[in-house]
C-alpha atoms as a PDB file:
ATOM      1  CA  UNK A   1    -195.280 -94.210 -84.491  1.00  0.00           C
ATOM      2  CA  UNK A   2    -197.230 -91.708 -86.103  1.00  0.00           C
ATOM      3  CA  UNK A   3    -200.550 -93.622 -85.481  1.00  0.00           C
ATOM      4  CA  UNK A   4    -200.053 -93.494 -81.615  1.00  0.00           C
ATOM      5  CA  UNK A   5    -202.963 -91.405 -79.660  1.00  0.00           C
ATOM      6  CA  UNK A   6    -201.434 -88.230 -78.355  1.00  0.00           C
ATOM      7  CA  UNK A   7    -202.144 -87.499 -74.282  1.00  0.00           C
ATOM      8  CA  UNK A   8    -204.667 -84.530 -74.000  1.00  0.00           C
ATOM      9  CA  UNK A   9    -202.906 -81.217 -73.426  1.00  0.00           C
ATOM     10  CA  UNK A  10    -201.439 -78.070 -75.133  1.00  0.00           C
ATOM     11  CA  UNK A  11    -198.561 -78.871 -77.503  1.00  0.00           C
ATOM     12  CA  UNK A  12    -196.355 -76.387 -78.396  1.00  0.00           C
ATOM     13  CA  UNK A  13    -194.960 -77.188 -81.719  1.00  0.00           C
ATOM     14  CA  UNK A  14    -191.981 -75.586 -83.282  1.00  0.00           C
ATOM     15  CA  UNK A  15    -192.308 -75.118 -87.227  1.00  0.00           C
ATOM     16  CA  UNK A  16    -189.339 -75.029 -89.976  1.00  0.00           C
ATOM     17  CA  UNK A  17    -187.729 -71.792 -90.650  1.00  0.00           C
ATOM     18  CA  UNK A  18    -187.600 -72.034 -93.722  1.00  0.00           C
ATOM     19  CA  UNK A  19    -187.206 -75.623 -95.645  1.00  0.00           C
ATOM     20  CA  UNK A  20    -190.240 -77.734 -95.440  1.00  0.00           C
ATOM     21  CA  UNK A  21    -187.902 -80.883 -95.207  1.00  0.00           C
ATOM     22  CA  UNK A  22    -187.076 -80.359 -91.713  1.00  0.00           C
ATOM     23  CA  UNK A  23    -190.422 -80.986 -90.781  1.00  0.00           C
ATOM     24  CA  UNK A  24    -190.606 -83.995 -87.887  1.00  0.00           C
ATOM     25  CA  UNK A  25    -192.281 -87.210 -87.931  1.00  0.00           C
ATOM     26  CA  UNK A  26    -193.592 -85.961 -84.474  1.00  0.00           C
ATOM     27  CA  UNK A  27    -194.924 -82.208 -85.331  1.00  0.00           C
ATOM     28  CA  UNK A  28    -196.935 -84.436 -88.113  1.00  0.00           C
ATOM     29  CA  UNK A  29    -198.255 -86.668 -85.793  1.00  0.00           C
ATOM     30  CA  UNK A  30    -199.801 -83.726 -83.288  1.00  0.00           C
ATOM     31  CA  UNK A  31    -200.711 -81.439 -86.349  1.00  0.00           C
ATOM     32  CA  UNK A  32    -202.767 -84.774 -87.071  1.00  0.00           C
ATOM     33  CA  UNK A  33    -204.346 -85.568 -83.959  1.00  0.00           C
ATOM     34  CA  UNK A  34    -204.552 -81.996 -82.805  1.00  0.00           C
ATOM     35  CA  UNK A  35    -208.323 -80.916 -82.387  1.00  0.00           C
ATOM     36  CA  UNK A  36    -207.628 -77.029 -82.686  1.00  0.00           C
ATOM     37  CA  UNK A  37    -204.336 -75.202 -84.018  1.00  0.00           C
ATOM     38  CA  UNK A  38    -203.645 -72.125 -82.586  1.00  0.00           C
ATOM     39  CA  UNK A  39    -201.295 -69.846 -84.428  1.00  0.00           C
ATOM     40  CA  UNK A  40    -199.903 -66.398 -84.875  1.00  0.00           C
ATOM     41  CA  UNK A  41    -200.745 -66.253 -88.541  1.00  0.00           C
ATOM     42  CA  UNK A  42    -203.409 -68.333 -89.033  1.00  0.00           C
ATOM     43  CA  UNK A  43    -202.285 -68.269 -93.456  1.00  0.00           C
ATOM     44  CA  UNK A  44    -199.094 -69.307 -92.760  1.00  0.00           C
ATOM     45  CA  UNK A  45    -200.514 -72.346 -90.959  1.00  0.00           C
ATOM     46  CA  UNK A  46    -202.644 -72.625 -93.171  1.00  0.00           C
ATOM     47  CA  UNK A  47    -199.991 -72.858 -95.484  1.00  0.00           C
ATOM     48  CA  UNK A  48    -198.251 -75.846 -93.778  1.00  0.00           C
ATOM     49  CA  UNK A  49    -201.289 -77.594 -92.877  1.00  0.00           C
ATOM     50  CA  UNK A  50    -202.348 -77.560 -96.726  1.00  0.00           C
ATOM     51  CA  UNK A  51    -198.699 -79.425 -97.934  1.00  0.00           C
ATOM     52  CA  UNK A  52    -199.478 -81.614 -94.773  1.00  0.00           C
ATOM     53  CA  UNK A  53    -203.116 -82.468 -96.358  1.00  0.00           C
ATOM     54  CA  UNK A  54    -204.494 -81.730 -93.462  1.00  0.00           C
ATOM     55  CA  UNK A  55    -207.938 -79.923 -92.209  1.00  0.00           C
ATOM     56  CA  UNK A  56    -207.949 -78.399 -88.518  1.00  0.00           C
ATOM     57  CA  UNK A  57    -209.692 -75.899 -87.123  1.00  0.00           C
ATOM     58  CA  UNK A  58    -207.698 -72.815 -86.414  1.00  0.00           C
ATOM     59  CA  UNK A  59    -207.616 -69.818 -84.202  1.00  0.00           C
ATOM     60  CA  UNK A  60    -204.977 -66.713 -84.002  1.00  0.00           C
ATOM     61  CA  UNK A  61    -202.863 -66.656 -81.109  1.00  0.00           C
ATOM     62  CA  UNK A  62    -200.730 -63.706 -80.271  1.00  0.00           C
ATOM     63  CA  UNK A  63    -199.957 -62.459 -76.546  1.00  0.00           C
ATOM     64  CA  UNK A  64    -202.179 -59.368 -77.276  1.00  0.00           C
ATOM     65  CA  UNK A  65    -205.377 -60.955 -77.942  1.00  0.00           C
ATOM     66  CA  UNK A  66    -204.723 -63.776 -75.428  1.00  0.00           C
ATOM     67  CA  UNK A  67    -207.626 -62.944 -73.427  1.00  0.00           C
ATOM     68  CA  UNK A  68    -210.166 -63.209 -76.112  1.00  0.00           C
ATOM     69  CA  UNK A  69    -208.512 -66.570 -77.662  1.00  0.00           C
ATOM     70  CA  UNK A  70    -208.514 -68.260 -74.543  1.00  0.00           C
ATOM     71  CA  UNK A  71    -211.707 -69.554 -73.855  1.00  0.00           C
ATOM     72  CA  UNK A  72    -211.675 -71.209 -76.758  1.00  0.00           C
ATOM     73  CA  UNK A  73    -208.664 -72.892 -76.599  1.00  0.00           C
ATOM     74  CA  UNK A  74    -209.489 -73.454 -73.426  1.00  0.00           C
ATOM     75  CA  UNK A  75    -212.586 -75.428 -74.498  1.00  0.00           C
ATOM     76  CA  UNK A  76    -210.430 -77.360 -77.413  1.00  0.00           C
ATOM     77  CA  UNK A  77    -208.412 -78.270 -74.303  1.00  0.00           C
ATOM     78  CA  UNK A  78    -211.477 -79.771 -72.095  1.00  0.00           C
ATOM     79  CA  UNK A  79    -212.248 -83.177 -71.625  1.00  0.00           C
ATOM     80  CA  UNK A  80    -209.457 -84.802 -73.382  1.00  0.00           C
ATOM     81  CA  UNK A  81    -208.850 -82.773 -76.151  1.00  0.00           C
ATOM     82  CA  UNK A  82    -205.221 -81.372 -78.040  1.00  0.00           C
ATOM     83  CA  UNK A  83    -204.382 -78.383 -79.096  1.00  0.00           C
ATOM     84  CA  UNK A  84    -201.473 -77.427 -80.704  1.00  0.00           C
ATOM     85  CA  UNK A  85    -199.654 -74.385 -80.415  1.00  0.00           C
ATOM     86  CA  UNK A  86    -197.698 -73.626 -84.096  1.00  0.00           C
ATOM     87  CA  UNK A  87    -195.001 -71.269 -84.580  1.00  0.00           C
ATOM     88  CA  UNK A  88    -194.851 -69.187 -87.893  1.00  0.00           C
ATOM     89  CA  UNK A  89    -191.149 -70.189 -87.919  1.00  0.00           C
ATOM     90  CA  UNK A  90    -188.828 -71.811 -85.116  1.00  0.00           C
ATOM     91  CA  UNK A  91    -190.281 -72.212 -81.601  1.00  0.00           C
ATOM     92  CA  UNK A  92    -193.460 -70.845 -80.287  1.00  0.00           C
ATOM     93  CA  UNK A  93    -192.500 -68.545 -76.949  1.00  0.00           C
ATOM     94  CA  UNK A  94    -188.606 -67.921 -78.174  1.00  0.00           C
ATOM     95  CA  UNK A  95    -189.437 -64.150 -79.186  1.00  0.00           C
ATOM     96  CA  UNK A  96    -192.618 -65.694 -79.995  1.00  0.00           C
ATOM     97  CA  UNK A  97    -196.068 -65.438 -79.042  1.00  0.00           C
ATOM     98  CA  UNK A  98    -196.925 -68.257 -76.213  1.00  0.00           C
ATOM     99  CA  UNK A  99    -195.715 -67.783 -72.691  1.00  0.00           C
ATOM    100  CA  UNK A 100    -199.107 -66.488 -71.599  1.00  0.00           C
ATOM    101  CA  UNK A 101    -201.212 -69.263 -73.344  1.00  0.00           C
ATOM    102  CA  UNK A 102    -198.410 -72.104 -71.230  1.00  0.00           C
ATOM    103  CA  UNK A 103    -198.858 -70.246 -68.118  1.00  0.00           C
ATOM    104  CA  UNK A 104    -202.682 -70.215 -68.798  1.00  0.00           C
ATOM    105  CA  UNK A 105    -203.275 -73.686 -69.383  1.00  0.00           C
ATOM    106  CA  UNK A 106    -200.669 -75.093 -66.426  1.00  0.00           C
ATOM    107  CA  UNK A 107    -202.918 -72.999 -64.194  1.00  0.00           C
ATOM    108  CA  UNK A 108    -206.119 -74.619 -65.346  1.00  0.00           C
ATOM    109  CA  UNK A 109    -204.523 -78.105 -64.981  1.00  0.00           C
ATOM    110  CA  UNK A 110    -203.709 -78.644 -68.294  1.00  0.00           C
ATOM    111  CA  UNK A 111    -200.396 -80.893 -69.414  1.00  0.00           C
ATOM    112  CA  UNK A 112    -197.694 -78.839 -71.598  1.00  0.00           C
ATOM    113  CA  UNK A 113    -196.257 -80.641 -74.044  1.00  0.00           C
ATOM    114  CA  UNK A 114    -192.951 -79.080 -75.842  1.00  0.00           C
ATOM    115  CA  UNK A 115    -191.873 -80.462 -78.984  1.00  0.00           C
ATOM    116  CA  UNK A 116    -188.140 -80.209 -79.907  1.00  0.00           C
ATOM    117  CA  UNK A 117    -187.553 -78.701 -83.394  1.00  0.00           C
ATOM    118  CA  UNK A 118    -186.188 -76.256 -85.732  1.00  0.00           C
ATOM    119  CA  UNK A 119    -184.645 -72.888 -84.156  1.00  0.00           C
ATOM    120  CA  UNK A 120    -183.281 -69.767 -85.873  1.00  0.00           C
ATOM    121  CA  UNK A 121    -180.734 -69.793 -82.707  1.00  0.00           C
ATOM    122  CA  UNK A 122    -179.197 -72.815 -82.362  1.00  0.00           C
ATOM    123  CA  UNK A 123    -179.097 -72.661 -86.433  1.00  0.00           C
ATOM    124  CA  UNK A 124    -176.987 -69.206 -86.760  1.00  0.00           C
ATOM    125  CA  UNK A 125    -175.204 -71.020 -83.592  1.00  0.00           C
ATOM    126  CA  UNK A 126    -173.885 -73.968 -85.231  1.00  0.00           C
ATOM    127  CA  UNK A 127    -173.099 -71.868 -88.723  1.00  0.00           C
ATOM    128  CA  UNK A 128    -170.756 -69.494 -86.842  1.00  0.00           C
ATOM    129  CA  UNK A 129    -168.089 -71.541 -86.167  1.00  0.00           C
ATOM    130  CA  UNK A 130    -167.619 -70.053 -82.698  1.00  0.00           C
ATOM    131  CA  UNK A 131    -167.293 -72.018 -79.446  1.00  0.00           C
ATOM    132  CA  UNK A 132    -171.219 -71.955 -78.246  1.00  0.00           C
ATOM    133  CA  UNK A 133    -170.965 -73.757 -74.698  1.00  0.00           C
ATOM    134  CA  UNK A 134    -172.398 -70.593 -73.540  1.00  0.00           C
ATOM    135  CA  UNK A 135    -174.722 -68.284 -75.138  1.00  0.00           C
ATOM    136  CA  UNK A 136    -177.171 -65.117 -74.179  1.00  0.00           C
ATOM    137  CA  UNK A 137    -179.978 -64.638 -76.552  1.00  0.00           C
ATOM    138  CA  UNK A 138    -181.364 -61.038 -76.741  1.00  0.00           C
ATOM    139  CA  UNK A 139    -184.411 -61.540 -78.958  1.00  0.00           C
ATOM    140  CA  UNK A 140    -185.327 -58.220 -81.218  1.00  0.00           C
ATOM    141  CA  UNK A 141    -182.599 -55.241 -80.185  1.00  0.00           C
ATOM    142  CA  UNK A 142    -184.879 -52.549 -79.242  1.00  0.00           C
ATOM    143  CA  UNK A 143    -186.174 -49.345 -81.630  1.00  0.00           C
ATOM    144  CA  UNK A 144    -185.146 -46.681 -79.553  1.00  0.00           C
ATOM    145  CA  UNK A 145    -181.237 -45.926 -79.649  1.00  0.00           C
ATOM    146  CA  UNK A 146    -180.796 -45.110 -76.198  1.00  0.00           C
ATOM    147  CA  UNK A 147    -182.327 -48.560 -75.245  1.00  0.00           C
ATOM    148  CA  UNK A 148    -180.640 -50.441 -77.849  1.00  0.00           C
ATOM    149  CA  UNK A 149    -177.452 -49.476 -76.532  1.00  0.00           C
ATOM    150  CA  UNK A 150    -177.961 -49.587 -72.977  1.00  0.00           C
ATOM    151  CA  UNK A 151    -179.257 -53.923 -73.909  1.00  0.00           C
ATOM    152  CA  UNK A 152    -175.999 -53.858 -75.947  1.00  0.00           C
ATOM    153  CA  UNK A 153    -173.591 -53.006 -73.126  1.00  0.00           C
ATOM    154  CA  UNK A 154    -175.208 -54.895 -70.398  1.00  0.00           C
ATOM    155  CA  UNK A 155    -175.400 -58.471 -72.430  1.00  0.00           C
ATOM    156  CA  UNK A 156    -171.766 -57.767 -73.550  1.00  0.00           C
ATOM    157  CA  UNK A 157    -170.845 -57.546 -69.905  1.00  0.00           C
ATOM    158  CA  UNK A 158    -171.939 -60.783 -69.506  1.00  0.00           C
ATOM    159  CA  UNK A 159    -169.119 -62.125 -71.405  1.00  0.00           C
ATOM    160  CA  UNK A 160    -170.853 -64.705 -73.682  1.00  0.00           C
ATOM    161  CA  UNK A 161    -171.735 -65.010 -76.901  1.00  0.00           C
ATOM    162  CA  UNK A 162    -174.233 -62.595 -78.290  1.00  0.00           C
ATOM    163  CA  UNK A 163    -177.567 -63.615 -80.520  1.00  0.00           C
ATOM    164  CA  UNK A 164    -179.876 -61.040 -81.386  1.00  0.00           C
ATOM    165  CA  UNK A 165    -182.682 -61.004 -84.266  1.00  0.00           C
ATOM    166  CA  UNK A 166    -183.066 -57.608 -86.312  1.00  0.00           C
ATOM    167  CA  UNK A 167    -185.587 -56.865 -88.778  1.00  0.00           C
ATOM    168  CA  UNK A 168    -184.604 -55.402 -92.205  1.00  0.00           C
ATOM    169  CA  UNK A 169    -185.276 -52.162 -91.983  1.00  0.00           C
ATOM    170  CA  UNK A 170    -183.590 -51.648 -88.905  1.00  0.00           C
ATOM    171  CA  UNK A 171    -180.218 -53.762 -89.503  1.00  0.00           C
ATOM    172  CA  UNK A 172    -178.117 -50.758 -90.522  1.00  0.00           C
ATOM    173  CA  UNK A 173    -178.779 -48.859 -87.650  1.00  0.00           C
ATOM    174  CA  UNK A 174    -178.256 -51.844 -84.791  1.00  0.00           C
ATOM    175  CA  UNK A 175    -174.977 -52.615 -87.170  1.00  0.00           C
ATOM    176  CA  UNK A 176    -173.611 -48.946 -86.726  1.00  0.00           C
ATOM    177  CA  UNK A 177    -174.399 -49.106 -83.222  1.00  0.00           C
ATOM    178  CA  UNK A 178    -173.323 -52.697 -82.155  1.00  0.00           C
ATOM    179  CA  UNK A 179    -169.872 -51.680 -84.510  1.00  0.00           C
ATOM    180  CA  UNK A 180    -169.502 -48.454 -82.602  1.00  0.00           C
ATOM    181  CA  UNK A 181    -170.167 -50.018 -79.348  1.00  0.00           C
ATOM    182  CA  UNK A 182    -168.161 -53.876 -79.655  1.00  0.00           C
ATOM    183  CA  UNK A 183    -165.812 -52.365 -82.193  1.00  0.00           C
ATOM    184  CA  UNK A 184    -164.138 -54.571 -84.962  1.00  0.00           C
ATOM    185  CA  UNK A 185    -165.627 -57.881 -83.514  1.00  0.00           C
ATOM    186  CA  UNK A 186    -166.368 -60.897 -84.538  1.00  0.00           C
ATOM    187  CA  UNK A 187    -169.492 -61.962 -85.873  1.00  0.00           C
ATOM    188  CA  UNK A 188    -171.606 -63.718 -88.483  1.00  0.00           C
ATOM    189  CA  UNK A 189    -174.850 -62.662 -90.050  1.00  0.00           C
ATOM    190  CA  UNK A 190    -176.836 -65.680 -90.952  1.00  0.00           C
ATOM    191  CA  UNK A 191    -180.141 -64.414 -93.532  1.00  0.00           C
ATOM    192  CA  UNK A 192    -182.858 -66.269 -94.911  1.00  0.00           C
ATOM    193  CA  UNK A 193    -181.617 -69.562 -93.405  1.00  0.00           C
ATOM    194  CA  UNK A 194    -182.551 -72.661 -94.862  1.00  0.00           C
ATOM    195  CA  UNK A 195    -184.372 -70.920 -97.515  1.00  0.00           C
ATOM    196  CA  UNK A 196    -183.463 -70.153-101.126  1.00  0.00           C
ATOM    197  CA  UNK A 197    -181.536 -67.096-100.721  1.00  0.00           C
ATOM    198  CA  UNK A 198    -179.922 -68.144 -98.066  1.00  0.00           C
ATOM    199  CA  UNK A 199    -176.528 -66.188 -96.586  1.00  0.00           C
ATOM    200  CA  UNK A 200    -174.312 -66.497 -94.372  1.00  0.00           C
ATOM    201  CA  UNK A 201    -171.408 -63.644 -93.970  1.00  0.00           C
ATOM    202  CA  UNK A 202    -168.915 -64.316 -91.116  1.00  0.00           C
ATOM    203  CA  UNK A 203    -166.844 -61.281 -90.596  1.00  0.00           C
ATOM    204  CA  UNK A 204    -165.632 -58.068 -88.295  1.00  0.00           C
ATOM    205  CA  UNK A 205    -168.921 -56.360 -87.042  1.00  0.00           C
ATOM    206  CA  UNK A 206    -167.434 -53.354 -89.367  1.00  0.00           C
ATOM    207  CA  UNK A 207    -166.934 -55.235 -92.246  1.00  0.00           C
ATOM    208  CA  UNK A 208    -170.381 -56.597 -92.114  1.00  0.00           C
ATOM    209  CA  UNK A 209    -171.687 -52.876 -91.637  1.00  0.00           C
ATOM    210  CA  UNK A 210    -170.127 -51.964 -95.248  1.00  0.00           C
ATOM    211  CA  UNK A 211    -171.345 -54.824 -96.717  1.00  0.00           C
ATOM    212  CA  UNK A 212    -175.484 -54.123 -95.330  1.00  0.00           C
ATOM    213  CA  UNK A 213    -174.476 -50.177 -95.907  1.00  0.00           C
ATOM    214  CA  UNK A 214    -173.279 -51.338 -99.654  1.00  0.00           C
ATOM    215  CA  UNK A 215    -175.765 -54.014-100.187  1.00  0.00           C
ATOM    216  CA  UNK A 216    -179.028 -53.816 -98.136  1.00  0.00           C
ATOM    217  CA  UNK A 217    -180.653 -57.220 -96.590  1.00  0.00           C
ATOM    218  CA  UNK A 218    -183.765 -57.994 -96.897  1.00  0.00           C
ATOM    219  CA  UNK A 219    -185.276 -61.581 -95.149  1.00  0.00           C
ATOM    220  CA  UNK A 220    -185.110 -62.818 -91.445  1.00  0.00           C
ATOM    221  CA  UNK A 221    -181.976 -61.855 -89.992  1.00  0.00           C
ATOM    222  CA  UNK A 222    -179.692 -63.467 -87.185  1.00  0.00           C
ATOM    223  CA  UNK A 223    -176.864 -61.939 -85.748  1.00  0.00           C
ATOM    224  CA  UNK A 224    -174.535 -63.845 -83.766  1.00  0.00           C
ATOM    225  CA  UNK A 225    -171.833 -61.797 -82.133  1.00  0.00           C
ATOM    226  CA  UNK A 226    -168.150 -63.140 -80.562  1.00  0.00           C
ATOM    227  CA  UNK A 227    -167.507 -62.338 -76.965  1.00  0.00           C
ATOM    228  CA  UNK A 228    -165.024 -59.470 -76.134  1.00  0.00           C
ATOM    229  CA  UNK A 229    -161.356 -60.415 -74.985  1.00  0.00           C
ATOM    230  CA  UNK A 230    -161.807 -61.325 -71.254  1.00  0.00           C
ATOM    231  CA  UNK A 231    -160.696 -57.977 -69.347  1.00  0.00           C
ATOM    232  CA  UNK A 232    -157.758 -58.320 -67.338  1.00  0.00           C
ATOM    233  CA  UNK A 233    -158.142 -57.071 -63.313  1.00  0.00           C
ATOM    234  CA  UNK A 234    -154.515 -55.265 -64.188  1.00  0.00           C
ATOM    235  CA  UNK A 235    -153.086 -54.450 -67.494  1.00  0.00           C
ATOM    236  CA  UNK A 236    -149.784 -54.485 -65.833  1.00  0.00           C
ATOM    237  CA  UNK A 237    -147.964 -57.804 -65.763  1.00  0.00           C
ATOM    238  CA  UNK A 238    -148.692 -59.448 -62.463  1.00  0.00           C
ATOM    239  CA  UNK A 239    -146.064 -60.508 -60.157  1.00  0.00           C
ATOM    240  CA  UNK A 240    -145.442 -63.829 -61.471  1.00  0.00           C
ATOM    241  CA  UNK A 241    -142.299 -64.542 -58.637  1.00  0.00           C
ATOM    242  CA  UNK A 242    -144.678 -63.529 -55.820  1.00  0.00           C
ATOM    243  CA  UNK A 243    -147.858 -64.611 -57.062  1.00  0.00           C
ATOM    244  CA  UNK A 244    -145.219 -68.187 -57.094  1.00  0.00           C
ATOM    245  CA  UNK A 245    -143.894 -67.564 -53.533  1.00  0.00           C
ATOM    246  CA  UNK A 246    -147.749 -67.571 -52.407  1.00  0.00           C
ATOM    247  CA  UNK A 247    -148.391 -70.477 -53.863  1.00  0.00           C
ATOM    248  CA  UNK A 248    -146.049 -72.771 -52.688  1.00  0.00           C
ATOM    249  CA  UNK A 249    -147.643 -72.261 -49.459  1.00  0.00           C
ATOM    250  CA  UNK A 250    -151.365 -73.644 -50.796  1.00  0.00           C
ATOM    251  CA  UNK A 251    -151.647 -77.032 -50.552  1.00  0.00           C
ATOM    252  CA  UNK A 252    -153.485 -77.764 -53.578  1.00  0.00           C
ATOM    253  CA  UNK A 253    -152.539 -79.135 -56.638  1.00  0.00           C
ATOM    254  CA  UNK A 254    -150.756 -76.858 -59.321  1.00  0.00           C
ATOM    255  CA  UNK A 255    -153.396 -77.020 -61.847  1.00  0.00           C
ATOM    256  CA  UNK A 256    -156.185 -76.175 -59.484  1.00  0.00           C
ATOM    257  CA  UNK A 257    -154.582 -73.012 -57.791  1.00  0.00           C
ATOM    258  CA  UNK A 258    -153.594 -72.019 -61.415  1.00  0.00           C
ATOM    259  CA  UNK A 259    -157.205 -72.172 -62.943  1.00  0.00           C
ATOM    260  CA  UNK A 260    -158.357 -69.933 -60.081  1.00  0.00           C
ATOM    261  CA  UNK A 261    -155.807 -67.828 -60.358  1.00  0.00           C
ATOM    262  CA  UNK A 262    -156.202 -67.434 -64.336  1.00  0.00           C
ATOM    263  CA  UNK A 263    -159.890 -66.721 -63.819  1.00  0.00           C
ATOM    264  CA  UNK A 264    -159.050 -63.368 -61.100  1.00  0.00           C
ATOM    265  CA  UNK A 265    -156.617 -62.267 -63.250  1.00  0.00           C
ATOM    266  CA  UNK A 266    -158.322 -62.551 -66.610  1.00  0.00           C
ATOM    267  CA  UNK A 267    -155.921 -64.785 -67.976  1.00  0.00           C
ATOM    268  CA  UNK A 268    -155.764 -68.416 -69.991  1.00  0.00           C
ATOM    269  CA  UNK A 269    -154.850 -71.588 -67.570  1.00  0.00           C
ATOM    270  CA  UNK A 270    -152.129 -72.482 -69.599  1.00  0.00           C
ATOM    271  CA  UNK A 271    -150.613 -68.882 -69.460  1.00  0.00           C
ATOM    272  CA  UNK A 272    -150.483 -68.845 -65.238  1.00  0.00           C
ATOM    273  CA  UNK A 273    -149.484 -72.603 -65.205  1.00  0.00           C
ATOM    274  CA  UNK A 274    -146.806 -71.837 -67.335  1.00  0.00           C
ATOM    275  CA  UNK A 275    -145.933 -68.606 -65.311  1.00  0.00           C
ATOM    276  CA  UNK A 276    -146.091 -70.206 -62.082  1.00  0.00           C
ATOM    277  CA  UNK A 277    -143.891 -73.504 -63.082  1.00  0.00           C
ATOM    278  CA  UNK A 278    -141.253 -70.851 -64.256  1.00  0.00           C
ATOM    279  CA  UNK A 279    -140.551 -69.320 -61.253  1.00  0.00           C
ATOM    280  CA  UNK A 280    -141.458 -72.139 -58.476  1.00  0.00           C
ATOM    281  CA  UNK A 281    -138.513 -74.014 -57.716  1.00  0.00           C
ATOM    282  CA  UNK A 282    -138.869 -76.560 -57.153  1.00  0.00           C
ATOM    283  CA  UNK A 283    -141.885 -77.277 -59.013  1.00  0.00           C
ATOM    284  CA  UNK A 284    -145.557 -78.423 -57.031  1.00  0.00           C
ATOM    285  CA  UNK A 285    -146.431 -81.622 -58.399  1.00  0.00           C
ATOM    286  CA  UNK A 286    -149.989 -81.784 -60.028  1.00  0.00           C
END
């Protein structure tokens, strides 16, 4: 497989996070046949390219010296040729250099190539234990306080689950204010992962707090943060007999009207279907 020609194009080519064993038979293959890597650290590729045996020519990538990196990518790219765009870790555009470099070389005609592959994410994701159909990834939390907390509020609103990166030296003061903001929530701080000092500490966003306060992190740093209780549009206790009377008048089934039901009033299916078998009499068949 390995041996196959690659099509001509940019590839963008996500590198391990950490363990070199999750490198794929396919990022070999274009870091082989690729006639110029581009990267954001040109010695950490170096790095990988070295335990790969491999000799490329390489160029630095990053979003602020895209315009003088492009014309020569842009000529590794003419006639024919491959170039592959390497992460330093996880994949290239994900808070990552790269979305002007795609958007350059679709314009000129070029074919995009995206390799599947490691990702800090979908790695923190799957070590948190918590339900992950949906997700909302906020990159870096911002340096300023006021901004921090105004990207805080307005992804919680969203309802989903939270993933943010944070460097070291500014993990105790996103902690204090995601703990002040979310309050004793669930969450799981994944560091280092897949390396050797790798940690993961699934606990209340305060509890976490004293242990960073107690115990300073250093490393890359993942925080993945439970959703908030789904507000209710009443704390009082809706008017389960009425709320019953109205819907023995829809002519849907049970289980549908409940599940829309549930949804306006912030409430689990099984709750209003419950609720509303209780006081229908007799009871709408499913």
């Amino acid at each position: 497989m390995t041996d196959q020609p690659l099509a001509a194009g940019l590839y963008l080519a996500p590198s391990p996070i950490g363990h070199l064993g999750d490198l794929s038979l396919r990022l070999i293959q274009v870091l082989g046949q690729a006639d110029l890597v581009a990267a954001e650290d040109t010695r950490r590729a170096l790095k990988l390219l070295n335990h790969l045996s491999l000799a490329k020519p390489l160029i630095s990538y990053r979003e602020q010296n895209h315009q003088r990196a492009w014309p020569r990518i842009e000529s590794g790219l003419a006639h024919g040729g491959r170039v592959a765009l390497l992460s330093d870790a996880g994949a290239p555009v994900i808070a990552d250099p790269g979305a002007k470099l795609v958007q350059a070389a679709r314009e000129a005609g070029y074919a995009i190539w995206p390799l599947p592959g490691p990702s800090a994410v979908v790695t923190a994701l799957m070590a948190s234990g918590f339900w992950a159909e949906r997700f909302v990834f906020g990159g870096f939390l911002p340096e300023k306080a006021q901004e921090r907390e105004r990207l805080i509020r307005k992804l919680d609103a969203l309802g989903f689950l939270m993933v943010f990166f944070e460097a070291p030296h500014r993990l105790l003061a996103s902690l204090n204010d995601l703990a002040r903001i979310l309050g004793d929530r669930s969450a799981l701080l994944a560091r280092e992962m897949t390396k050797v000092h790798e940690e993961y500490l699934r606990a209340d966003l305060t509890e976490i707090l004293a242990s960073v306060t107690a115990n300073p992190r250093k490393g890359e740093i993942t925080l993945v943060i439970a959703p908030g209780e789904t507000k209710r549009a009443s704390e009082e206790e809706p008017d389960w007999a009425n709320l019953a009377a109205l819907v023995k008048t829809d002519p849907r089934p049970l289980g549908q009207v409940a599940a829309e039901l549930a949804e306006s009033l912030g409430r689990s299916k099984k709750e209003v279907y419950a609720q509303l078998v209780k006081n229908l009499k007799p009871v709408k068949e499913e």
